[in-house]
PDB file of N, CA and C in Angstrom:
ATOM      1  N   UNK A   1      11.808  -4.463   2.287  1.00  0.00           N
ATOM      2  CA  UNK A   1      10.638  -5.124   2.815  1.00  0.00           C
ATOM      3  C   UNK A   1       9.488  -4.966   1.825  1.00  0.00           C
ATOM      4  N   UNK A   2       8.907  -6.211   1.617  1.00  0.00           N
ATOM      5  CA  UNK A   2       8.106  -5.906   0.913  1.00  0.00           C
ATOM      6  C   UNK A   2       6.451  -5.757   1.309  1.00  0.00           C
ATOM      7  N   UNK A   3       5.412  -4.990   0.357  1.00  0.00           N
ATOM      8  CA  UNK A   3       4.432  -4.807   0.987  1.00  0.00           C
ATOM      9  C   UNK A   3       3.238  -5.247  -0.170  1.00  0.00           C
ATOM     10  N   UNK A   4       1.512  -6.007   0.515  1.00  0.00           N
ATOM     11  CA  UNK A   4       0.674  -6.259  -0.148  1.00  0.00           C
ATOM     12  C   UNK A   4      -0.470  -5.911   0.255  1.00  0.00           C
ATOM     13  N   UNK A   5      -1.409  -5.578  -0.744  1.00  0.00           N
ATOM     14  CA  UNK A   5      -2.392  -4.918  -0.189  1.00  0.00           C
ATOM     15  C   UNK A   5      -3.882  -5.822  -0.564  1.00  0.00           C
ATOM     16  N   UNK A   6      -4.504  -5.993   0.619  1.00  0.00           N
ATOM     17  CA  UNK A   6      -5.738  -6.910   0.771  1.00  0.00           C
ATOM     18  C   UNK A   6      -6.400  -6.535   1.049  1.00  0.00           C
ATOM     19  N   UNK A   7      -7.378  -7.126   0.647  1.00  0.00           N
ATOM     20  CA  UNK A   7      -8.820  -7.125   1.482  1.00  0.00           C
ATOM     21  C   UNK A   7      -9.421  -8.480   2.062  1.00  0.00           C
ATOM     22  N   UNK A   8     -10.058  -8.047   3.709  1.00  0.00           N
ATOM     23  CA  UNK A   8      -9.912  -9.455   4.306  1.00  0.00           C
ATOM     24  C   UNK A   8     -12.359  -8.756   4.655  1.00  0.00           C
ATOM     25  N   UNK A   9     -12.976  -8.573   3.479  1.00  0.00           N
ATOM     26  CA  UNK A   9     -13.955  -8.191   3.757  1.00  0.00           C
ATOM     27  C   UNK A   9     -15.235  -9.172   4.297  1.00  0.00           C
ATOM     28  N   UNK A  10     -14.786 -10.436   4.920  1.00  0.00           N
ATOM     29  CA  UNK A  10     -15.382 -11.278   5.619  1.00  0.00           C
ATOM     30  C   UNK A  10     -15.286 -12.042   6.456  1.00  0.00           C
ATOM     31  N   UNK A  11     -15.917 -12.850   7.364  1.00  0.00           N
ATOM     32  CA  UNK A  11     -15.583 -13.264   8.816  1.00  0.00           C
ATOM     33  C   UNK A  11     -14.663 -14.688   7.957  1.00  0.00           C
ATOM     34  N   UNK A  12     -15.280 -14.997   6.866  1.00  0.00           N
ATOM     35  CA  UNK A  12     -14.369 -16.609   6.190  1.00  0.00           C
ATOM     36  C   UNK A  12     -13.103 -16.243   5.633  1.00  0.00           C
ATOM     37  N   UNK A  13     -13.272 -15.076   4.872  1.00  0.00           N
ATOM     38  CA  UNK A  13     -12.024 -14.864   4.843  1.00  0.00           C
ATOM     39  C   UNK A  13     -11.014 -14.356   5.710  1.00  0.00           C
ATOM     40  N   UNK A  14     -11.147 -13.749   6.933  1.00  0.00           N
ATOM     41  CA  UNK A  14     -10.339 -13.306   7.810  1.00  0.00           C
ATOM     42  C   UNK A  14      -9.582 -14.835   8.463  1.00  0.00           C
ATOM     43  N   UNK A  15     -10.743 -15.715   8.287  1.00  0.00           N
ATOM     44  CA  UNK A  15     -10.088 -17.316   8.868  1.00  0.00           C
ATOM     45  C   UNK A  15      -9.562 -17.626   8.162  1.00  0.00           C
ATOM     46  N   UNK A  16      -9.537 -18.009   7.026  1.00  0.00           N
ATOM     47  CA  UNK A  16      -8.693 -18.800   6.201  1.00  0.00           C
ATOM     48  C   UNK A  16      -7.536 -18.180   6.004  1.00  0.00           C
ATOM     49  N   UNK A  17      -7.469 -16.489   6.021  1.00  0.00           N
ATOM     50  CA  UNK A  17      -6.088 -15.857   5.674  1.00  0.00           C
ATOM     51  C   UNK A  17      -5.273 -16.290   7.290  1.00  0.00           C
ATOM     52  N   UNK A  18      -5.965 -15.657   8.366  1.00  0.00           N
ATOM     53  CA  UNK A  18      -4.974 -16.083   9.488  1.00  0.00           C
ATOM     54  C   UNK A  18      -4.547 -17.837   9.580  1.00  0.00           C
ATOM     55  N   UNK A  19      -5.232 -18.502   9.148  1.00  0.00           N
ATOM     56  CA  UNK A  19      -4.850 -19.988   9.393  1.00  0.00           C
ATOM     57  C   UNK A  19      -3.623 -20.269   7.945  1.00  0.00           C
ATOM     58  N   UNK A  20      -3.616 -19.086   7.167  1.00  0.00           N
ATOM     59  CA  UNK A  20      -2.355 -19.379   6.260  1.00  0.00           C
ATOM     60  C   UNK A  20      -1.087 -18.527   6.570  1.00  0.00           C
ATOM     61  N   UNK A  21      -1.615 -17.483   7.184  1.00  0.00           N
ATOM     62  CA  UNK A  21      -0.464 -16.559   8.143  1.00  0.00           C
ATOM     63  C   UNK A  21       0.298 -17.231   8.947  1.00  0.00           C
ATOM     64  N   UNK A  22      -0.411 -18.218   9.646  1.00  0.00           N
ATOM     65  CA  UNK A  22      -0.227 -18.765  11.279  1.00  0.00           C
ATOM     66  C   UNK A  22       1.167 -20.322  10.515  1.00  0.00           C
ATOM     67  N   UNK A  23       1.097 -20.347   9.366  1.00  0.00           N
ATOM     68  CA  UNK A  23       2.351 -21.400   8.971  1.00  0.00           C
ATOM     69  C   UNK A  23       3.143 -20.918   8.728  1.00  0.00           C
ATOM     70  N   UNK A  24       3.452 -19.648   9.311  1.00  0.00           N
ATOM     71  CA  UNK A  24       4.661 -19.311   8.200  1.00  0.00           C
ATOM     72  C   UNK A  24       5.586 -18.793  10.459  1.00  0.00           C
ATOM     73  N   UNK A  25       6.599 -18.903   9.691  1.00  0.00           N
ATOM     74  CA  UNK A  25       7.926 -18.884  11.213  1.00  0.00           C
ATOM     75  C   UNK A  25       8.095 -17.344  11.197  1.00  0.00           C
ATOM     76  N   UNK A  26       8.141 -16.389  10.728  1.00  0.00           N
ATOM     77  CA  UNK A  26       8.867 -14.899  10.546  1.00  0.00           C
ATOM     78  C   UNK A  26       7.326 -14.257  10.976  1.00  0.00           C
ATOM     79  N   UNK A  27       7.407 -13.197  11.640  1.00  0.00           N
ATOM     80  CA  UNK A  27       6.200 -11.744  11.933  1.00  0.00           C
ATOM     81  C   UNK A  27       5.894 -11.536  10.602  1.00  0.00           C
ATOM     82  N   UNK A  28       4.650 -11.274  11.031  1.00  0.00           N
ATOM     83  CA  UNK A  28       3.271 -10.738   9.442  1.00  0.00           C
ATOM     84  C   UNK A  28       2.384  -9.385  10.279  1.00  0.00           C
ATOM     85  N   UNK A  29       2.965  -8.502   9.846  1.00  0.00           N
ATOM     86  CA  UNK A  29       2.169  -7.161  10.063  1.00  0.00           C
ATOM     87  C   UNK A  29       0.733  -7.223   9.255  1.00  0.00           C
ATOM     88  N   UNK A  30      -0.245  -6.186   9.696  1.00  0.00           N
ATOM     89  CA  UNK A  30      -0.815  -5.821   9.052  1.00  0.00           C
ATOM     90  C   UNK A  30      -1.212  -4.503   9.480  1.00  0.00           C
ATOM     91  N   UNK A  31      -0.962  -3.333   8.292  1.00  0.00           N
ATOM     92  CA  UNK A  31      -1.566  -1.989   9.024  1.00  0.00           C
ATOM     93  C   UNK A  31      -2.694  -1.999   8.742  1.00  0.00           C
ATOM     94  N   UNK A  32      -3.338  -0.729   9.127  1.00  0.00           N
ATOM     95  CA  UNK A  32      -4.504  -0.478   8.788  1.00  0.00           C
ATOM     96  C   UNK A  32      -4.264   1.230   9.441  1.00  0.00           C
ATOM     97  N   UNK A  33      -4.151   2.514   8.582  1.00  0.00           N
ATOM     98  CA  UNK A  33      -3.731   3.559   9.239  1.00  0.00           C
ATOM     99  C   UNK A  33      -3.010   3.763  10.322  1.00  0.00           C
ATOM    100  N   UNK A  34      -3.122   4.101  11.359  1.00  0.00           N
ATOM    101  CA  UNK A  34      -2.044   3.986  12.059  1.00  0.00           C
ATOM    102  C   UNK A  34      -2.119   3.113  13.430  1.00  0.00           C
ATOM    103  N   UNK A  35      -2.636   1.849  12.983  1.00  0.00           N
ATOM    104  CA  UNK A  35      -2.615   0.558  13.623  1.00  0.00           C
ATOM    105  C   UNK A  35      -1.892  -0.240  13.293  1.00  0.00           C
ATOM    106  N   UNK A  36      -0.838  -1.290  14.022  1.00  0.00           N
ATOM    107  CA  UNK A  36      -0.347  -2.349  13.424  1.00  0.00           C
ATOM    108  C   UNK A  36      -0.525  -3.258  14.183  1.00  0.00           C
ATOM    109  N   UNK A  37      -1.287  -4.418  13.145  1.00  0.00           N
ATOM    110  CA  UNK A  37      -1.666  -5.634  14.250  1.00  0.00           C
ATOM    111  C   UNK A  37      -0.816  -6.587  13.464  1.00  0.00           C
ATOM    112  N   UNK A  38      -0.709  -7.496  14.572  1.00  0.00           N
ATOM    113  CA  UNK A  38      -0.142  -9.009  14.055  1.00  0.00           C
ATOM    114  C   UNK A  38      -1.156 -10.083  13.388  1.00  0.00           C
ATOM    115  N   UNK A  39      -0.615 -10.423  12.153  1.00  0.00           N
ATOM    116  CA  UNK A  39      -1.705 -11.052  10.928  1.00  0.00           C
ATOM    117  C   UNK A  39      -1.786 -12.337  11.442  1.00  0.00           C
ATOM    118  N   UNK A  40      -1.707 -13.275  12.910  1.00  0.00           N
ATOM    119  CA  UNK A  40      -1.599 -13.794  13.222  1.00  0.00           C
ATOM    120  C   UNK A  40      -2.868 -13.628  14.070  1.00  0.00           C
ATOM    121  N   UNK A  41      -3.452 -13.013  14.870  1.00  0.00           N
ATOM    122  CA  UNK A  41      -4.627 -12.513  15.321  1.00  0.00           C
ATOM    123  C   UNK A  41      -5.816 -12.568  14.836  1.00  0.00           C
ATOM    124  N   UNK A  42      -6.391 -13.441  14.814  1.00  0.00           N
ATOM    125  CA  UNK A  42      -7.935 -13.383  14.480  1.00  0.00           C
ATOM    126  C   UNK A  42      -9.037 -12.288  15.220  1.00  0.00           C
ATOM    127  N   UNK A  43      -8.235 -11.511  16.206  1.00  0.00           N
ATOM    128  CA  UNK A  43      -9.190 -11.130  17.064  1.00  0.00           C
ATOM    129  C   UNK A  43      -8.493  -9.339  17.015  1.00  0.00           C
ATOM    130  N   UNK A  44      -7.171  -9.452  17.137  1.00  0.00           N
ATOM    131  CA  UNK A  44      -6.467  -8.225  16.387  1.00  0.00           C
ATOM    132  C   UNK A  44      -7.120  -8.042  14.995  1.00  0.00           C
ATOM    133  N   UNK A  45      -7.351  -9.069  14.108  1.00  0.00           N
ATOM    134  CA  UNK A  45      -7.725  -8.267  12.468  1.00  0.00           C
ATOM    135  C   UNK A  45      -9.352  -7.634  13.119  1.00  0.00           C
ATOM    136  N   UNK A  46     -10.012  -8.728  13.729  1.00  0.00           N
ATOM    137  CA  UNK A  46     -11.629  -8.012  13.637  1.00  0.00           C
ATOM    138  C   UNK A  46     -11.229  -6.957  14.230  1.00  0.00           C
ATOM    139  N   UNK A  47     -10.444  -6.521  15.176  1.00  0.00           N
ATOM    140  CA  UNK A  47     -10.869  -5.218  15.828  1.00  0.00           C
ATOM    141  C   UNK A  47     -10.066  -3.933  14.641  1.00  0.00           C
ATOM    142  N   UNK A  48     -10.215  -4.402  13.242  1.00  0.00           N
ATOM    143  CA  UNK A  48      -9.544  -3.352  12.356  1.00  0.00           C
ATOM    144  C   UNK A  48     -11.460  -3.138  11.258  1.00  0.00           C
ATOM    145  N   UNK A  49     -10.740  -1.494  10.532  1.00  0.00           N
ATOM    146  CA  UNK A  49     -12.310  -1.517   9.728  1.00  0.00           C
ATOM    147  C   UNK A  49     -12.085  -2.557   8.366  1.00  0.00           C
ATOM    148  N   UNK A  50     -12.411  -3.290   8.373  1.00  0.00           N
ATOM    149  CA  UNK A  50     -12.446  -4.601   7.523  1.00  0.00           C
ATOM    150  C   UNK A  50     -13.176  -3.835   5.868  1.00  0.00           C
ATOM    151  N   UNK A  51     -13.849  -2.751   5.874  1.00  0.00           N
ATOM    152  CA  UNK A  51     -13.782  -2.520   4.788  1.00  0.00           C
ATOM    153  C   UNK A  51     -12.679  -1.547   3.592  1.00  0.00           C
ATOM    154  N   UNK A  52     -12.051  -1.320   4.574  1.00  0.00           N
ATOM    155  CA  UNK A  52     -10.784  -0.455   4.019  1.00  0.00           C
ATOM    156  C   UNK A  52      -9.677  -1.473   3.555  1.00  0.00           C
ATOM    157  N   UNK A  53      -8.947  -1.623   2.665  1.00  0.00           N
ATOM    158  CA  UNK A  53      -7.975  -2.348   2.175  1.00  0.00           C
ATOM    159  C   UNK A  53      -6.717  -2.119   3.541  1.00  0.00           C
ATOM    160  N   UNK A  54      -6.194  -3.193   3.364  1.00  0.00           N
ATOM    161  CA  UNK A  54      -5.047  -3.640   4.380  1.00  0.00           C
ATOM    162  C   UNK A  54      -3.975  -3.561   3.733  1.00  0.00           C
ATOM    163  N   UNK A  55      -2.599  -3.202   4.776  1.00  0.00           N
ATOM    164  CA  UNK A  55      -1.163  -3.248   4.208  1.00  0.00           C
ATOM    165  C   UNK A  55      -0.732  -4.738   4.629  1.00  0.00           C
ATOM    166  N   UNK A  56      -0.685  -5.688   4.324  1.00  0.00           N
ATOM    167  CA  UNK A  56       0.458  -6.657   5.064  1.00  0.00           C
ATOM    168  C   UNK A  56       2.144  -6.854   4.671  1.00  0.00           C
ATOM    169  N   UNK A  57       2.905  -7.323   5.980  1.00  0.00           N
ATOM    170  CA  UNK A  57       4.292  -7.198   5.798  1.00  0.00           C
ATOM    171  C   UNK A  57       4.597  -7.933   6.404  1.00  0.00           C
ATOM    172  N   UNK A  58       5.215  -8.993   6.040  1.00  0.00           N
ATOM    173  CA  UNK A  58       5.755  -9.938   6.096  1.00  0.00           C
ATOM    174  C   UNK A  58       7.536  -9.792   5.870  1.00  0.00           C
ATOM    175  N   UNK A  59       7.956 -10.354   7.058  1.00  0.00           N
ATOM    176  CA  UNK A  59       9.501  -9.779   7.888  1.00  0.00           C
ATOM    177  C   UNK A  59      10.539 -10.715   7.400  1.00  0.00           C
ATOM    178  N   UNK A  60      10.421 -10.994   5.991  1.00  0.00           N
ATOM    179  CA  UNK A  60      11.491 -11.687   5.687  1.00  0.00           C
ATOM    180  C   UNK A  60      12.325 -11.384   4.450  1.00  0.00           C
ATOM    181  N   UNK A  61      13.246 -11.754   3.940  1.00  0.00           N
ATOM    182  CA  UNK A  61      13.834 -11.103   2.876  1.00  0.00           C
ATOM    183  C   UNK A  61      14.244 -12.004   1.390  1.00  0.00           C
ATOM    184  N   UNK A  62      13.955 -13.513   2.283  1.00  0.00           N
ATOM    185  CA  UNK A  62      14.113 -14.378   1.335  1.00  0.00           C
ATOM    186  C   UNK A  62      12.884 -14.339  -0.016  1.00  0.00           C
ATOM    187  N   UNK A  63      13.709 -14.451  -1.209  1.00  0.00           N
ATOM    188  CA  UNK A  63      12.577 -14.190  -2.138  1.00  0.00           C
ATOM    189  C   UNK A  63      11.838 -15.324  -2.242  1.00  0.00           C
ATOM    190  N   UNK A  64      12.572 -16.775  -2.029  1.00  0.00           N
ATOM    191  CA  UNK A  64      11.734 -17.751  -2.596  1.00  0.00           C
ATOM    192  C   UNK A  64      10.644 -17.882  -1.349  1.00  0.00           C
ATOM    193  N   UNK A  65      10.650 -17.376  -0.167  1.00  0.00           N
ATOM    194  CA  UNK A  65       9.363 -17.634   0.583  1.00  0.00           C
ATOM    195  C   UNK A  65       8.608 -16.397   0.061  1.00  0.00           C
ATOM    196  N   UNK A  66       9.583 -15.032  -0.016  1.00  0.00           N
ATOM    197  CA  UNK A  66       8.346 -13.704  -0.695  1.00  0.00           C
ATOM    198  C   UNK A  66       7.271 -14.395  -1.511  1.00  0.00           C
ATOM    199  N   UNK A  67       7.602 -15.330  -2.488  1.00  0.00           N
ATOM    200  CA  UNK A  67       6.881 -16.044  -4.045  1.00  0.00           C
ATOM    201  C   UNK A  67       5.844 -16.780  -3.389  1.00  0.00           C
ATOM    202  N   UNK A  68       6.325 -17.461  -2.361  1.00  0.00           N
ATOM    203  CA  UNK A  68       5.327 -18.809  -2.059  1.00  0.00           C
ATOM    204  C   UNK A  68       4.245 -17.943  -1.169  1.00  0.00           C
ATOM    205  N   UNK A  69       4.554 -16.919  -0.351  1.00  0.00           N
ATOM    206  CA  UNK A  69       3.310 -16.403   0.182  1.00  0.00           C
ATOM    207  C   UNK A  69       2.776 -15.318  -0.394  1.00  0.00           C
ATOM    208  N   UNK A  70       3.510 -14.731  -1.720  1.00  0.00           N
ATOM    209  CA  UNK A  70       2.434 -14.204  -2.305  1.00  0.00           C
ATOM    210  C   UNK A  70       1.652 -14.864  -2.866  1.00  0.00           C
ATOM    211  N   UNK A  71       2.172 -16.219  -3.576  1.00  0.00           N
ATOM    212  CA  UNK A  71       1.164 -16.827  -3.623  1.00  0.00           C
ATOM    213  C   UNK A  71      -0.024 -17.533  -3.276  1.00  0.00           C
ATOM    214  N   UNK A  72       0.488 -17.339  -2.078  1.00  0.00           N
ATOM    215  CA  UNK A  72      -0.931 -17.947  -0.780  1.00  0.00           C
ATOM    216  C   UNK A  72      -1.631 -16.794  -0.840  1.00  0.00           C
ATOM    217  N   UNK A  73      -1.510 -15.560  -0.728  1.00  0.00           N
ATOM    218  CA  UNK A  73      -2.066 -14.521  -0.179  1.00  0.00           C
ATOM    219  C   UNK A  73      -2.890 -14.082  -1.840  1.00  0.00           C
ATOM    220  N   UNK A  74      -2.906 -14.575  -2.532  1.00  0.00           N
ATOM    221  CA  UNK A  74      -2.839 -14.021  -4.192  1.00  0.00           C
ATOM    222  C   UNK A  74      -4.612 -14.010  -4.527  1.00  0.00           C
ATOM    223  N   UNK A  75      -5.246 -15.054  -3.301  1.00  0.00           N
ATOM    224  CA  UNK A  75      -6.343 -14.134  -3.606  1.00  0.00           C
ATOM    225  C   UNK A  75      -7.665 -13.137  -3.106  1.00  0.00           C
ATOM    226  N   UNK A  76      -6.720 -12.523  -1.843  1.00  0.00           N
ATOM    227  CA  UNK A  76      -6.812 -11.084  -0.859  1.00  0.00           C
ATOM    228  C   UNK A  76      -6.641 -10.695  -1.703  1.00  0.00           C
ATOM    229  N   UNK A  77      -5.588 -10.507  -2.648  1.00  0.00           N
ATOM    230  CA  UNK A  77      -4.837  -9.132  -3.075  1.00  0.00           C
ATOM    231  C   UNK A  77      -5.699  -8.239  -4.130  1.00  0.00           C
ATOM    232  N   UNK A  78      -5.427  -7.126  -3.986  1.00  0.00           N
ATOM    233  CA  UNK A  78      -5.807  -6.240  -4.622  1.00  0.00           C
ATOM    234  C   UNK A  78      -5.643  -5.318  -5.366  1.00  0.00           C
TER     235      UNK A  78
END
């Protein structure tokens, strides 16, 4: 499983990342210490501390979707 680490440090970016989360068919974790919310949640991410970097995990194994949403996600990352 693989893992990426973001930062979602604004109310625009928390939208635009969940509205690119929300296309994809497979579960998208996101920790945050020992919280795990679904990256699908706009209302699960605000209730995380938004200034601490995020784990996300994404539940799939295929590489060619791994590529395409790291590349969506490519500019959270950190």
């Amino acid at each position: 499983m693989k893992e990426f680490q973001v930062s979602l440090n604004s109310i625009d970016k928390v939208k635009t990342f969940v509205e690119k989360m929300s296309k994809y068919p497979f579960d998208i974790d996101i920790v945050s210490g020992r919280y795990v919310i679904d990256a699908k949640s706009i209302m699960g991410i605000f209730s995380l501390n938004l200034e601490n970097l995020l784990t996300v995990i994404p539940h799939t194994d295929d590489e060619e979707t791994l590529a395409k949403f790291s590349d969506d996600i490519k500019e959270y990352m950190k």
